[in-house]
PDB file of N, CA and C in Angstrom:
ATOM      1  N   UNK A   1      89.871-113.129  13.277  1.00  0.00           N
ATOM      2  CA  UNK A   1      90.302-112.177  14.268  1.00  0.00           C
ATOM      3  C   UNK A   1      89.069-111.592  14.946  1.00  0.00           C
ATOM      4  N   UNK A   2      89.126-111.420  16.332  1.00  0.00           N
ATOM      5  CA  UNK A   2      88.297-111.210  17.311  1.00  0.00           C
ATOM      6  C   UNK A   2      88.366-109.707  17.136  1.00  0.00           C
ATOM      7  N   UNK A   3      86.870-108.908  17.231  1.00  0.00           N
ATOM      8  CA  UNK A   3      87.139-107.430  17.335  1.00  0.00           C
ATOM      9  C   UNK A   3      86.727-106.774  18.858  1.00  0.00           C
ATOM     10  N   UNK A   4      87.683-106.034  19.073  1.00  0.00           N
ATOM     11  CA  UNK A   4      88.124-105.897  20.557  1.00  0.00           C
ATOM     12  C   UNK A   4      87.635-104.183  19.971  1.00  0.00           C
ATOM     13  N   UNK A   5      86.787-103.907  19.272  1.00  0.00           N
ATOM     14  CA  UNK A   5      86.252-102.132  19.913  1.00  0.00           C
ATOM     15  C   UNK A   5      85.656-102.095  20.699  1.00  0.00           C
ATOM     16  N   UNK A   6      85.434-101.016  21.211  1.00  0.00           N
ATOM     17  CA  UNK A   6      84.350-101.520  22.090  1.00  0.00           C
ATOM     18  C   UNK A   6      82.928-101.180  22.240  1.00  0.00           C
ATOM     19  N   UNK A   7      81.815-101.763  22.826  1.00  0.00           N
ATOM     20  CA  UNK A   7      80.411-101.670  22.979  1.00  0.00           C
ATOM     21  C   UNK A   7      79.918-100.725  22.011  1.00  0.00           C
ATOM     22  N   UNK A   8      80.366 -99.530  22.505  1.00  0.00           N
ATOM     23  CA  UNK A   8      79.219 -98.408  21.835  1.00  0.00           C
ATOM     24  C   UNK A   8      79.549 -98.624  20.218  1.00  0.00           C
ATOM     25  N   UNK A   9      80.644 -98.918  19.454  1.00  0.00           N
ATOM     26  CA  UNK A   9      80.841 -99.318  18.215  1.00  0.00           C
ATOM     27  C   UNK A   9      79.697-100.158  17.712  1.00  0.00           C
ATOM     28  N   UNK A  10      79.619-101.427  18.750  1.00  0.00           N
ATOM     29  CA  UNK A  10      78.466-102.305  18.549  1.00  0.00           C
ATOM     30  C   UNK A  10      77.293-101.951  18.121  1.00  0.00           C
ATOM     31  N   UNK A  11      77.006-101.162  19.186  1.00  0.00           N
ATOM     32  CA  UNK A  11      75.058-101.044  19.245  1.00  0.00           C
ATOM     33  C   UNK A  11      74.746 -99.524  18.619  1.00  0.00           C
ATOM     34  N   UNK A  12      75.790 -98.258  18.036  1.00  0.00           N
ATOM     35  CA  UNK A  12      75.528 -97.497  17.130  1.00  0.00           C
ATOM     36  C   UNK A  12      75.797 -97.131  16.178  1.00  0.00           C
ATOM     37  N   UNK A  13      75.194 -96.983  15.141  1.00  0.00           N
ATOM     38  CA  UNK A  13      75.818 -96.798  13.404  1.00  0.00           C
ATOM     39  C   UNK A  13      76.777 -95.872  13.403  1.00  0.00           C
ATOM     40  N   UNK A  14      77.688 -95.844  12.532  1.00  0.00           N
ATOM     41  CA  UNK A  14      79.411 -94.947  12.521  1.00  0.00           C
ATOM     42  C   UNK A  14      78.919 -93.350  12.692  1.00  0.00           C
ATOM     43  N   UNK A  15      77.296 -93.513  11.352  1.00  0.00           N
ATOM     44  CA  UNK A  15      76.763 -91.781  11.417  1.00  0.00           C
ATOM     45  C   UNK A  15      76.357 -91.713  12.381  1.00  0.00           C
ATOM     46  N   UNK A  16      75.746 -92.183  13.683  1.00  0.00           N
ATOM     47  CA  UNK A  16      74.835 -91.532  14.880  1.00  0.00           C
ATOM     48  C   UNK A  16      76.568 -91.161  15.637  1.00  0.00           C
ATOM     49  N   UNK A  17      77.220 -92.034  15.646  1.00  0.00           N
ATOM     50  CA  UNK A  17      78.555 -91.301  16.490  1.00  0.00           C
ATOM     51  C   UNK A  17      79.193 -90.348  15.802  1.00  0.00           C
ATOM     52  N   UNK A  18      79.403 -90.214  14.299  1.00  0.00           N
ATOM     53  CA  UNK A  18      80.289 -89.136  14.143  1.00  0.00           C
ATOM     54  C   UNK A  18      79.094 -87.908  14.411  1.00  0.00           C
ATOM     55  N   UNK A  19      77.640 -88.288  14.470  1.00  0.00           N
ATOM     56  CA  UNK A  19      77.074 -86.504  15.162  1.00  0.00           C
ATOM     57  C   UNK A  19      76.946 -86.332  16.167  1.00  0.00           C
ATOM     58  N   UNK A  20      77.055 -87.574  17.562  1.00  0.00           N
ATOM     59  CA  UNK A  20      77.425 -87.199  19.145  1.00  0.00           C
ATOM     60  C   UNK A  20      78.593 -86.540  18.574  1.00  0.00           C
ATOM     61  N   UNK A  21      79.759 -86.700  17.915  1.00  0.00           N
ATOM     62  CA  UNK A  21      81.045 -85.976  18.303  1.00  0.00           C
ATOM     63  C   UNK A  21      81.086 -84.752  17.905  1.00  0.00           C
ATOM     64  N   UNK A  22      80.395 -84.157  16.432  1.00  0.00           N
ATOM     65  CA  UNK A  22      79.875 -83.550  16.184  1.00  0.00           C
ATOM     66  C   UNK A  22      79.367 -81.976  17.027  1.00  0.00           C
ATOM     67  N   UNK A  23      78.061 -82.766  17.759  1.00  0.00           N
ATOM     68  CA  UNK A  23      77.319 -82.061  18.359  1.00  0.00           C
ATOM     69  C   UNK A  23      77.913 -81.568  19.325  1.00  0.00           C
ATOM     70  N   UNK A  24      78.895 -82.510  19.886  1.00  0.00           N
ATOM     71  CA  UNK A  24      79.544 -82.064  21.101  1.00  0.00           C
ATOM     72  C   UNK A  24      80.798 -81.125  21.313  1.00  0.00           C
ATOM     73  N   UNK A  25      81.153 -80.898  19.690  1.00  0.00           N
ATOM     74  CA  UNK A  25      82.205 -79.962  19.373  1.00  0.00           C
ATOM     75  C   UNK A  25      81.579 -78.494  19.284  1.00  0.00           C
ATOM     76  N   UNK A  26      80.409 -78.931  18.477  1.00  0.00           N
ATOM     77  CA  UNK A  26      79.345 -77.513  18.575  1.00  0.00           C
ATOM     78  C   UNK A  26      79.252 -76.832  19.950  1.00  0.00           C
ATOM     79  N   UNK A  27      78.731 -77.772  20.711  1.00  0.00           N
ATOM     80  CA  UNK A  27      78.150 -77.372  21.869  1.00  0.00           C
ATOM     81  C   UNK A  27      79.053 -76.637  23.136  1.00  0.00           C
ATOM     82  N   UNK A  28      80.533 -77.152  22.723  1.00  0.00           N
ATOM     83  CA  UNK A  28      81.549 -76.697  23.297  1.00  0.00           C
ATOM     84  C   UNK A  28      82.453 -75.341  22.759  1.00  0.00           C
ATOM     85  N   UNK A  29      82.036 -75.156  21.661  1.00  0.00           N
ATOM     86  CA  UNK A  29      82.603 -73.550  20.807  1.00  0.00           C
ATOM     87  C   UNK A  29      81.468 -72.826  21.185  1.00  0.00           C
ATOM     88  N   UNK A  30      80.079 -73.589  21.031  1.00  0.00           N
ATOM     89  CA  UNK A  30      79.098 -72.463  21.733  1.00  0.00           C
ATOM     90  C   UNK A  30      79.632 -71.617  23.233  1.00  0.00           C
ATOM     91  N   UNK A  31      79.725 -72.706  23.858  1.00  0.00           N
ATOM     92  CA  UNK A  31      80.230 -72.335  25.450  1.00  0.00           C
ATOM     93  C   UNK A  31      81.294 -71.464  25.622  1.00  0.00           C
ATOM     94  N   UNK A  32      82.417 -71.714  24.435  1.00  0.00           N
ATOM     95  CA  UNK A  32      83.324 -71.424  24.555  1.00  0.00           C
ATOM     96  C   UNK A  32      83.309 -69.344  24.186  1.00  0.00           C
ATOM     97  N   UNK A  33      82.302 -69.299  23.051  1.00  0.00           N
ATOM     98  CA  UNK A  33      81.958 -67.787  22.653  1.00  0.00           C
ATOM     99  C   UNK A  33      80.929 -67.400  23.548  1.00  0.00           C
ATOM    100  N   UNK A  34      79.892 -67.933  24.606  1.00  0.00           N
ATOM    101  CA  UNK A  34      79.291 -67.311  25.395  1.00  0.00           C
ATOM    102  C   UNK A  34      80.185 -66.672  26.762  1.00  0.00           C
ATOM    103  N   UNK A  35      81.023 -67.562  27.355  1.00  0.00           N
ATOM    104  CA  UNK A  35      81.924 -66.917  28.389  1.00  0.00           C
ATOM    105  C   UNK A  35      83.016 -65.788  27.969  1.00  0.00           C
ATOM    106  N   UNK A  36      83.501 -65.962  26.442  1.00  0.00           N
ATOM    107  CA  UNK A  36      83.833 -65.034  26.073  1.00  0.00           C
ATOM    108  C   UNK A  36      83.809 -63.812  26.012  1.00  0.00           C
ATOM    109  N   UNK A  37      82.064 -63.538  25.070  1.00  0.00           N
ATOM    110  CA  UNK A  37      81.598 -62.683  25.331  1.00  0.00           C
ATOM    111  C   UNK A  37      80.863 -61.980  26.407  1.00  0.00           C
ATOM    112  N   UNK A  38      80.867 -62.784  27.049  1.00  0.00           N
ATOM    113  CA  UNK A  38      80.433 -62.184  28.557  1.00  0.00           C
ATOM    114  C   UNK A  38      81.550 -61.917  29.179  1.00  0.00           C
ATOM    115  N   UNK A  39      82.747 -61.773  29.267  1.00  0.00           N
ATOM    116  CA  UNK A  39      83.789 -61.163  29.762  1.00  0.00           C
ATOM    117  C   UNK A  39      84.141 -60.294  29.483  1.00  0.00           C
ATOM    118  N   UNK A  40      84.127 -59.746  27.694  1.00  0.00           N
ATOM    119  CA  UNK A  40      83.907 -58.373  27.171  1.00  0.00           C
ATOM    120  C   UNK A  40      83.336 -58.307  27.360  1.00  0.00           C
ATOM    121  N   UNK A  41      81.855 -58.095  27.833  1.00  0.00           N
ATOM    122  CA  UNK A  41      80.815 -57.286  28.120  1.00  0.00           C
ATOM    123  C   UNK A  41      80.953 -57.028  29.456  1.00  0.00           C
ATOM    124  N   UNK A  42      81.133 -57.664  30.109  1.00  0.00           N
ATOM    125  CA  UNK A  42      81.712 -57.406  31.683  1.00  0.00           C
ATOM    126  C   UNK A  42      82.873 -56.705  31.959  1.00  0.00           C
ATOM    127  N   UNK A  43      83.742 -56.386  31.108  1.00  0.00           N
ATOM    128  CA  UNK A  43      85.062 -55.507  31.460  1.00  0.00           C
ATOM    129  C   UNK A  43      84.283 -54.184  30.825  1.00  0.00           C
ATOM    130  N   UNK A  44      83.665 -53.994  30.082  1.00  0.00           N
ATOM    131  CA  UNK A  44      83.464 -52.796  29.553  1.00  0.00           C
ATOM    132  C   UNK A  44      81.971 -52.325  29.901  1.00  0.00           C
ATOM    133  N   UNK A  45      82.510 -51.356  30.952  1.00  0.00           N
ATOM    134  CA  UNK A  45      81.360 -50.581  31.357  1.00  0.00           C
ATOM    135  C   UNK A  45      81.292 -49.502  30.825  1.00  0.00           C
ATOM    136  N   UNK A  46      80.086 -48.897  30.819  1.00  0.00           N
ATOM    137  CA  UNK A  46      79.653 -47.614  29.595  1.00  0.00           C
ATOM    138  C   UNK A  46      79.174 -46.517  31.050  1.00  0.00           C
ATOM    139  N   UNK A  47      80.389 -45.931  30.886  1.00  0.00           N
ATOM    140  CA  UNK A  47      80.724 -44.312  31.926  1.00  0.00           C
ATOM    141  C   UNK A  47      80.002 -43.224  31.532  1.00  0.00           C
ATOM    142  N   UNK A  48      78.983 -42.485  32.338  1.00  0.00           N
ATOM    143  CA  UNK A  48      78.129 -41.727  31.568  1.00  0.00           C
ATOM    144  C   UNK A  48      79.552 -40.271  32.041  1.00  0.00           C
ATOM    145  N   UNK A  49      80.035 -39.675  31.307  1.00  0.00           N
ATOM    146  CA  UNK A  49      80.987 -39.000  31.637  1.00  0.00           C
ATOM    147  C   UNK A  49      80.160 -37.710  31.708  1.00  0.00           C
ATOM    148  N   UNK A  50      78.700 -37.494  31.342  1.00  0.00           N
ATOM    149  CA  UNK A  50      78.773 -35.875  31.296  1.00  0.00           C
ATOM    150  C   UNK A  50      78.145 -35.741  33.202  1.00  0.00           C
ATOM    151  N   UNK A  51      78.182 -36.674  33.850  1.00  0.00           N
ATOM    152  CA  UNK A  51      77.274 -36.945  35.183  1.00  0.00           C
ATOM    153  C   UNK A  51      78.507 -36.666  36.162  1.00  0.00           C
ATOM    154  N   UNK A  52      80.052 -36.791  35.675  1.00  0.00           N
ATOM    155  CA  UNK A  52      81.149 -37.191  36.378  1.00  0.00           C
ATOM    156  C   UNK A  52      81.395 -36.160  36.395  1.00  0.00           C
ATOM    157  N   UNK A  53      81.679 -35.102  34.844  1.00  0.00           N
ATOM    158  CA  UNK A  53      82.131 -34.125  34.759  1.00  0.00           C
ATOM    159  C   UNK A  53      81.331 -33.004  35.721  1.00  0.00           C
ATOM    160  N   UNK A  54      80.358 -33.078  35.693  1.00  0.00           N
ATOM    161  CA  UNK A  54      79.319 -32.391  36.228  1.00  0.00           C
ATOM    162  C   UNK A  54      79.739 -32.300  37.874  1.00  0.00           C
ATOM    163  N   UNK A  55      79.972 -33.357  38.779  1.00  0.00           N
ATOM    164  CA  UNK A  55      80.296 -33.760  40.168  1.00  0.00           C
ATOM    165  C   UNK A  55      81.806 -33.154  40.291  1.00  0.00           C
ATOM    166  N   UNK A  56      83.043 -32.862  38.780  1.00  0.00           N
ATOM    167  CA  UNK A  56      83.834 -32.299  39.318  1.00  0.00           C
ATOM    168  C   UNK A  56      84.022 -30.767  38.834  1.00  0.00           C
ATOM    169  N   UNK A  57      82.775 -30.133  39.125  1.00  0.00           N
ATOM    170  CA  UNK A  57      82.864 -28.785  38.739  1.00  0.00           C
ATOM    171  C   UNK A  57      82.504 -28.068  37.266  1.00  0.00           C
ATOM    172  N   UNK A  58      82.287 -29.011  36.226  1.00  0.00           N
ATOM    173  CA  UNK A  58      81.854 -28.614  34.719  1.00  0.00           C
ATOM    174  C   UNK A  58      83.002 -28.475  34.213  1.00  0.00           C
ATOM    175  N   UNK A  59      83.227 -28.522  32.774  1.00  0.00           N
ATOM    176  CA  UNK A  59      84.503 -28.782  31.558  1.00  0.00           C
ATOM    177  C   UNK A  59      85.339 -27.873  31.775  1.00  0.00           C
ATOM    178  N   UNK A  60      84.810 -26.513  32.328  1.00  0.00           N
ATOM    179  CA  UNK A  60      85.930 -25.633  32.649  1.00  0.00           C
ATOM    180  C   UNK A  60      86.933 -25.834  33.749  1.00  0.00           C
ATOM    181  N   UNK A  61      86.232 -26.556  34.878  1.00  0.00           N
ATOM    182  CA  UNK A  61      87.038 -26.597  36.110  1.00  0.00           C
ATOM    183  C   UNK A  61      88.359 -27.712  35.945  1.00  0.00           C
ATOM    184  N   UNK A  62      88.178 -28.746  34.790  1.00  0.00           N
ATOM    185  CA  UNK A  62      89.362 -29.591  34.908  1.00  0.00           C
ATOM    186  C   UNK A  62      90.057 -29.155  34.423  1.00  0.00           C
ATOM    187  N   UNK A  63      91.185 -29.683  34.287  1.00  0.00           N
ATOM    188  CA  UNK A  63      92.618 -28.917  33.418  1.00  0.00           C
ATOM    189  C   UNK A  63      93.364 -30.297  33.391  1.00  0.00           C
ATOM    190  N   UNK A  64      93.312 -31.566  33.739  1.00  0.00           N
ATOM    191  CA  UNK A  64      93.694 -32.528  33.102  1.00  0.00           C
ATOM    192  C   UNK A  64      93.255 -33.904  34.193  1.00  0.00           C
ATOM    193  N   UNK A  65      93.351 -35.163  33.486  1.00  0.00           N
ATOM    194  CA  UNK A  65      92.468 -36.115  34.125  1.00  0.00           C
ATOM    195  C   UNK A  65      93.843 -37.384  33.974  1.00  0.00           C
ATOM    196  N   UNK A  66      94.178 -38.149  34.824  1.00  0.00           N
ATOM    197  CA  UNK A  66      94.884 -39.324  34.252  1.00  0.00           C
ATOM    198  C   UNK A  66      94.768 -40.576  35.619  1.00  0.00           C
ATOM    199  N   UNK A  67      94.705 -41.841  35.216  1.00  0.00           N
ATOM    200  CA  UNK A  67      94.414 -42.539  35.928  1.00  0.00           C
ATOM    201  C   UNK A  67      95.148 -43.636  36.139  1.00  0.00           C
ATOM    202  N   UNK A  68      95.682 -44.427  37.430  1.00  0.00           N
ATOM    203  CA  UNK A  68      96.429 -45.449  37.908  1.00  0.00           C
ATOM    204  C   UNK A  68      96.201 -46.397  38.576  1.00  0.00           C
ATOM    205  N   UNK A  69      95.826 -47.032  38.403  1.00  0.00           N
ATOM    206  CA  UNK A  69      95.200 -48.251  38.705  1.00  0.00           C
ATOM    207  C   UNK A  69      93.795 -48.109  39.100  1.00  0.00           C
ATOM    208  N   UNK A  70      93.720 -48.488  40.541  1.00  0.00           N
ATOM    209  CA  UNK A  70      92.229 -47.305  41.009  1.00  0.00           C
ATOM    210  C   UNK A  70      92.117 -46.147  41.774  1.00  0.00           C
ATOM    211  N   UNK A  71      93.089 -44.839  40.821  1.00  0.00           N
ATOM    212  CA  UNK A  71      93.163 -43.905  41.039  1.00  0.00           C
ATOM    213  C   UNK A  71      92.902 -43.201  40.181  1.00  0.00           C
ATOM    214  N   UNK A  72      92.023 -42.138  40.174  1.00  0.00           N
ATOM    215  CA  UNK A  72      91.710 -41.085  39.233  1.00  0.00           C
ATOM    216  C   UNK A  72      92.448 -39.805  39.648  1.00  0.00           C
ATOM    217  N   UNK A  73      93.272 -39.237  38.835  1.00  0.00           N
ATOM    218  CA  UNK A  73      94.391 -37.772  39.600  1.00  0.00           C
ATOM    219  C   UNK A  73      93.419 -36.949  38.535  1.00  0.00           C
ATOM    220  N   UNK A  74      93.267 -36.144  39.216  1.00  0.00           N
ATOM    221  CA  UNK A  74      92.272 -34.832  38.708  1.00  0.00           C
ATOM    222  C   UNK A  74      93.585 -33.544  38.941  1.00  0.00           C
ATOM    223  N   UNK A  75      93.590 -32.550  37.589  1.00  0.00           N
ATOM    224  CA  UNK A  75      93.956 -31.235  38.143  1.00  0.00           C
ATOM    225  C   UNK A  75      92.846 -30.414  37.748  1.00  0.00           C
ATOM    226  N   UNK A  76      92.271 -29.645  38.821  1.00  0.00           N
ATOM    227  CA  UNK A  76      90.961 -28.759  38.793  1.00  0.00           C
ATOM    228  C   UNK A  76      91.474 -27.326  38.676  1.00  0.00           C
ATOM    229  N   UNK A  77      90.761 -26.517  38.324  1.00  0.00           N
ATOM    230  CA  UNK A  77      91.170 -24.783  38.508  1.00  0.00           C
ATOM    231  C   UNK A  77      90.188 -24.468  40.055  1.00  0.00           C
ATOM    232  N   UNK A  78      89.281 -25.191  40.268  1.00  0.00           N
ATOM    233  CA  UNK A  78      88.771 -24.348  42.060  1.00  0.00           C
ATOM    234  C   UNK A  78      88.328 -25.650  42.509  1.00  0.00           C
ATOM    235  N   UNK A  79      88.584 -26.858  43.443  1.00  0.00           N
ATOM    236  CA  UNK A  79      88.649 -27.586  44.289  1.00  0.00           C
ATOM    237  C   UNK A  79      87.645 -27.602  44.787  1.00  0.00           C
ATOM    238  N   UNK A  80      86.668 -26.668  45.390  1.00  0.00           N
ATOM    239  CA  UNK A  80      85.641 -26.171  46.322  1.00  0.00           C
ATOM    240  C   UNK A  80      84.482 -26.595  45.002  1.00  0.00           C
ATOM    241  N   UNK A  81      84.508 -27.004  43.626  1.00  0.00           N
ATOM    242  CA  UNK A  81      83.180 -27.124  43.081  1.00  0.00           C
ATOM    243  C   UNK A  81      82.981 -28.560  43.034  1.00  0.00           C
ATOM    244  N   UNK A  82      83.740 -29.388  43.582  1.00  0.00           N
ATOM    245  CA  UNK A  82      83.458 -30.878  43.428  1.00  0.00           C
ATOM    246  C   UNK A  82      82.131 -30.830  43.965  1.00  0.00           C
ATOM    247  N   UNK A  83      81.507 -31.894  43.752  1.00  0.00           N
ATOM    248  CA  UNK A  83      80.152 -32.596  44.713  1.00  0.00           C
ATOM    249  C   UNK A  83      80.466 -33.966  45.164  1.00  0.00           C
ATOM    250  N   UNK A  84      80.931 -33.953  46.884  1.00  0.00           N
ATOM    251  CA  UNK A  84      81.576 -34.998  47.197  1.00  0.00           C
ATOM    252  C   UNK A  84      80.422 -36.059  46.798  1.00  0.00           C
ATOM    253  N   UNK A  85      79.316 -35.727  47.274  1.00  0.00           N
ATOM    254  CA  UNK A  85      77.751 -36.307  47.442  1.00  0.00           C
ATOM    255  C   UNK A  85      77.972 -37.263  46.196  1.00  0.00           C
ATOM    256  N   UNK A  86      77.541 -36.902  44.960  1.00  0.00           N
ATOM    257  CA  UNK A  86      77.479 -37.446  43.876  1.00  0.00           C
ATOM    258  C   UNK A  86      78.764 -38.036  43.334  1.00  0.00           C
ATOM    259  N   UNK A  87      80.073 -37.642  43.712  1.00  0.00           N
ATOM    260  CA  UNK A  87      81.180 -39.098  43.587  1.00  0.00           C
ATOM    261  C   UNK A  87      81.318 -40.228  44.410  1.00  0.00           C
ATOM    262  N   UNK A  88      80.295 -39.551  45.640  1.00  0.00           N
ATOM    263  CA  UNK A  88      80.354 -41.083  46.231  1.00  0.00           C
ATOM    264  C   UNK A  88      79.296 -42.327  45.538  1.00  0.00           C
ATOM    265  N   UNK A  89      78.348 -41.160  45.212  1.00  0.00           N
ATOM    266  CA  UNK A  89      76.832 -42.334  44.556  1.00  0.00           C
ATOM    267  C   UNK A  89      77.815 -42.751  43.183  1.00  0.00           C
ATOM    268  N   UNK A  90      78.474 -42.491  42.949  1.00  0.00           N
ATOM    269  CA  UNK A  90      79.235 -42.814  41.589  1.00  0.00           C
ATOM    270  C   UNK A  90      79.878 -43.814  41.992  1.00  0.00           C
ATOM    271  N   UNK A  91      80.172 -44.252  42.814  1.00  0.00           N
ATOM    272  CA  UNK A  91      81.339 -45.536  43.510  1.00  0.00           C
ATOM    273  C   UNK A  91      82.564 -44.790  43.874  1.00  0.00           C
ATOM    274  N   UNK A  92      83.145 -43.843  43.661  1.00  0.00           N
ATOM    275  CA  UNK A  92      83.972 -42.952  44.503  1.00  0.00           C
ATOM    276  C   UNK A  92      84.029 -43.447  46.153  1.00  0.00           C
ATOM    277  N   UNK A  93      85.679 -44.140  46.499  1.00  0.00           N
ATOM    278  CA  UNK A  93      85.831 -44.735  47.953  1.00  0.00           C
ATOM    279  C   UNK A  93      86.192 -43.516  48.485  1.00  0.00           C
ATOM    280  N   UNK A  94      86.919 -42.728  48.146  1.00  0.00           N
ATOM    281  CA  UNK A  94      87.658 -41.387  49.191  1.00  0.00           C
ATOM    282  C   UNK A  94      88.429 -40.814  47.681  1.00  0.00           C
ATOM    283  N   UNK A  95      88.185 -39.217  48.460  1.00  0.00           N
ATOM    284  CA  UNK A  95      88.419 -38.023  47.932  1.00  0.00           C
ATOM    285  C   UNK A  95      89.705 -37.586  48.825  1.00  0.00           C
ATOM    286  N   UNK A  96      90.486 -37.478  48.239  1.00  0.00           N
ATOM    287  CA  UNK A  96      91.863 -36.790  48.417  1.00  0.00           C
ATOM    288  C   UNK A  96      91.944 -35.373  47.852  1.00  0.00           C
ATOM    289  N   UNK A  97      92.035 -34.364  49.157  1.00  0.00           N
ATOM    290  CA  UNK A  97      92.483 -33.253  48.009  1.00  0.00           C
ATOM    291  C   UNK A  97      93.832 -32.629  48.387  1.00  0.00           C
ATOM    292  N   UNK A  98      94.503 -31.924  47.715  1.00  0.00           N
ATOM    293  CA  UNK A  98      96.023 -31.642  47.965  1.00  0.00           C
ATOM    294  C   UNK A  98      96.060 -30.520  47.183  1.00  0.00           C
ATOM    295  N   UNK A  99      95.689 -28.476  47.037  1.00  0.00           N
ATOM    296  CA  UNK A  99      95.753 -27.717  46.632  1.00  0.00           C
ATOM    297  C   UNK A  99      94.838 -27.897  45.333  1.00  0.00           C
ATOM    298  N   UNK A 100      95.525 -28.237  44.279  1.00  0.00           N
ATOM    299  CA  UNK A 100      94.498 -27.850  43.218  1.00  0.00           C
ATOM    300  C   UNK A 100      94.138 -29.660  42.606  1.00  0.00           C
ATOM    301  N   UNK A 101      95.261 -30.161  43.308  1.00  0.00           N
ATOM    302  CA  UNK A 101      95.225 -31.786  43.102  1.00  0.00           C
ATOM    303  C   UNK A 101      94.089 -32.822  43.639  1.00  0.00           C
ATOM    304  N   UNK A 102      93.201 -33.401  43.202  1.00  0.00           N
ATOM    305  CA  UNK A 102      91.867 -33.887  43.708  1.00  0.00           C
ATOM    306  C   UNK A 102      92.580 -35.574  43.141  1.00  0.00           C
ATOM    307  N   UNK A 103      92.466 -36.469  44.047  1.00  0.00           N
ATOM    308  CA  UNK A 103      92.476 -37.909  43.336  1.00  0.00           C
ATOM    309  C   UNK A 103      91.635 -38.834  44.343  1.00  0.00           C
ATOM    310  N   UNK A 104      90.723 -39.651  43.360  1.00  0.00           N
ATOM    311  CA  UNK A 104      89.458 -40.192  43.339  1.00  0.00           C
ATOM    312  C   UNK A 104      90.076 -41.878  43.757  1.00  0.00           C
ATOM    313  N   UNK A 105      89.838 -42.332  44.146  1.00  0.00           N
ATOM    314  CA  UNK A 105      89.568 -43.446  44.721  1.00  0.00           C
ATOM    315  C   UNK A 105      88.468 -44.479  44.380  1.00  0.00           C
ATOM    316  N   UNK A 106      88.541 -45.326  43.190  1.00  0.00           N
ATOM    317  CA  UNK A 106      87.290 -46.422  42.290  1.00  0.00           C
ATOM    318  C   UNK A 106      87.909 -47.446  41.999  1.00  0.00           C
ATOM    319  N   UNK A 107      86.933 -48.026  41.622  1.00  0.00           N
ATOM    320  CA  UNK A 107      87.024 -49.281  40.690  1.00  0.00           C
ATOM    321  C   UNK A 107      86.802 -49.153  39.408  1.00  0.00           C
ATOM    322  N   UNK A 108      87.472 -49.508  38.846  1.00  0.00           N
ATOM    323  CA  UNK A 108      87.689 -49.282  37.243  1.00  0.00           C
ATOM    324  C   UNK A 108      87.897 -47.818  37.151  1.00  0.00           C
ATOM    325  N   UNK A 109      89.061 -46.955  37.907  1.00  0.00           N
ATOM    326  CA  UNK A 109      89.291 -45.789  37.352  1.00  0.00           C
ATOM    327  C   UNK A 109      89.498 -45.327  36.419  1.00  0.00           C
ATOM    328  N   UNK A 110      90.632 -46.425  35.410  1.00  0.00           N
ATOM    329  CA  UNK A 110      91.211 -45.826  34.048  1.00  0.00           C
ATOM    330  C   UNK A 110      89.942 -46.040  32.875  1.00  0.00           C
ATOM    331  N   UNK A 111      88.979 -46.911  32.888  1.00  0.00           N
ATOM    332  CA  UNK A 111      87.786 -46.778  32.101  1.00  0.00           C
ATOM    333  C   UNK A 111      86.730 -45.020  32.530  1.00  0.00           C
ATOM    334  N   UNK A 112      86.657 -44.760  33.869  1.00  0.00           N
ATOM    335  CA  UNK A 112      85.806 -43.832  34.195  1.00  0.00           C
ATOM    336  C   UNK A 112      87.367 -42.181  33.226  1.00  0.00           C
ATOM    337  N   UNK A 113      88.630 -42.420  33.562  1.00  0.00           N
ATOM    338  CA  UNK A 113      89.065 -41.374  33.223  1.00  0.00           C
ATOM    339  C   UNK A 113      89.152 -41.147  32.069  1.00  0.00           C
ATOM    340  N   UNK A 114      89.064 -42.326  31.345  1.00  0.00           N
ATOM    341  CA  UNK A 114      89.209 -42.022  29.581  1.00  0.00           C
ATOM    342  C   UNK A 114      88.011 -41.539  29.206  1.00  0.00           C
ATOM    343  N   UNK A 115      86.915 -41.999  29.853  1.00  0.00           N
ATOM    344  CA  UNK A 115      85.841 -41.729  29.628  1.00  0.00           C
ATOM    345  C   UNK A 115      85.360 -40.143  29.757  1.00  0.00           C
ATOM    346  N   UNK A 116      86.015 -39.510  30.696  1.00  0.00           N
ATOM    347  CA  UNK A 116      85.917 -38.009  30.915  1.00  0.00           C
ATOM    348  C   UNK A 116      86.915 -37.429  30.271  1.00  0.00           C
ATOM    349  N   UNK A 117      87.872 -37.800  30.010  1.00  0.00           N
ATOM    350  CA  UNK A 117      88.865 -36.979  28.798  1.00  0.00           C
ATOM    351  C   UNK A 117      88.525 -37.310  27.377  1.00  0.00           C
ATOM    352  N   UNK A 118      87.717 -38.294  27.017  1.00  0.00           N
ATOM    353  CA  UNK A 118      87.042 -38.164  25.414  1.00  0.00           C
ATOM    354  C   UNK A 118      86.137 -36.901  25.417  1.00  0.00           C
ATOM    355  N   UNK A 119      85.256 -36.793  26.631  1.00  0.00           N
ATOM    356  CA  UNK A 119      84.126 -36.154  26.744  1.00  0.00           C
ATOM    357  C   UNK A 119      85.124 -34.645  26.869  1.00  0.00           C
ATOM    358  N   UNK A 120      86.117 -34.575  27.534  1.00  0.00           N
ATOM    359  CA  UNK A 120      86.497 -33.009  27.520  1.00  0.00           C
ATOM    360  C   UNK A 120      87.169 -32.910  25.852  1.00  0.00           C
ATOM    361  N   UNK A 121      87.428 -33.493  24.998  1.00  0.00           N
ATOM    362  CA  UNK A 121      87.854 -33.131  24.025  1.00  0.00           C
ATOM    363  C   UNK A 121      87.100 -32.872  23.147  1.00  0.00           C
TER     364      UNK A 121
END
C-alpha cells in the first residue's frame, strides 16, 4: 500500500511537528491574553475624583451624583461654584444647568460618577 500523507510528513520527524503545533497553540493563547488584557486595561480608566469634585464646588456642594450613559446628573446645593473651565479640560462636552440640577456631558460618565460617589463616601 502506497502512502498518500502528505510531503511535510515526509521530510519532518513526528517530534519537530508535534512542536510547530505546539508552539503555535502557545503563540496563539499568548495573543489571545494580550488583547484581552489590553481591553481591561483600556475600559478602565483611573478618575482622579478629588480634581472633579473640586470643579463641582467641594464635598459639601453635591448632594447626589448618578450617571446615564454619557451623562453625569449632578444635584448641587449652589450651582454658581462649578468651574466650567476645568470640566471642560476634564473632557466635559456641555454643561447643562436647570436650578439646582447640573448634568455633564462625557465619555465614560458612569466610570467618572462612581468614581466621585466612592470619593464622597
Amino acid at each position: 500500500m502506497k502512502n498518500y500523507l502528505p510531503l511535510l510528513t515526509n521530510t519532518l520527524p513526528t517530534y519537530a511537528i508535534a512542536l510547530i503545533v505546539a508552539g503555535a497553540i502557545i503563540l496563539l493563547a499568548a495573543i489571545i491574553l494580550i488583547i484581552v488584557f489590553a481591553l481591561k486595561k483600556k475600559g478602565k480608566s483611573k478618575v482622579n475624583s478629588d480634581v472633579w469634585i473640586e470643579a463641582l464646588g467641594g464635598k459639601d456642594n453635591i448632594v447626589s451624583v448618578t450617571a446615564v450613559g454619557s451623562r453625569i446628573n449632578l444635584t448641587l446645593k449652589d450651582k454658581q461654584l462649578i468651574n466650567r473651565e476645568k470640566l471642560t479640560e476634564y473632557g466635559v462636552k456641555s454643561v447643562l444647568v436647570m436650578s439646582n440640577k447640573v448634568t455633564l456631558v462625557k465619555e465614560k460618565a458612569v466610570d467618572t460618577a462612581q468614581a466621585i460617589n466612592e470619593a464622597l463616601q
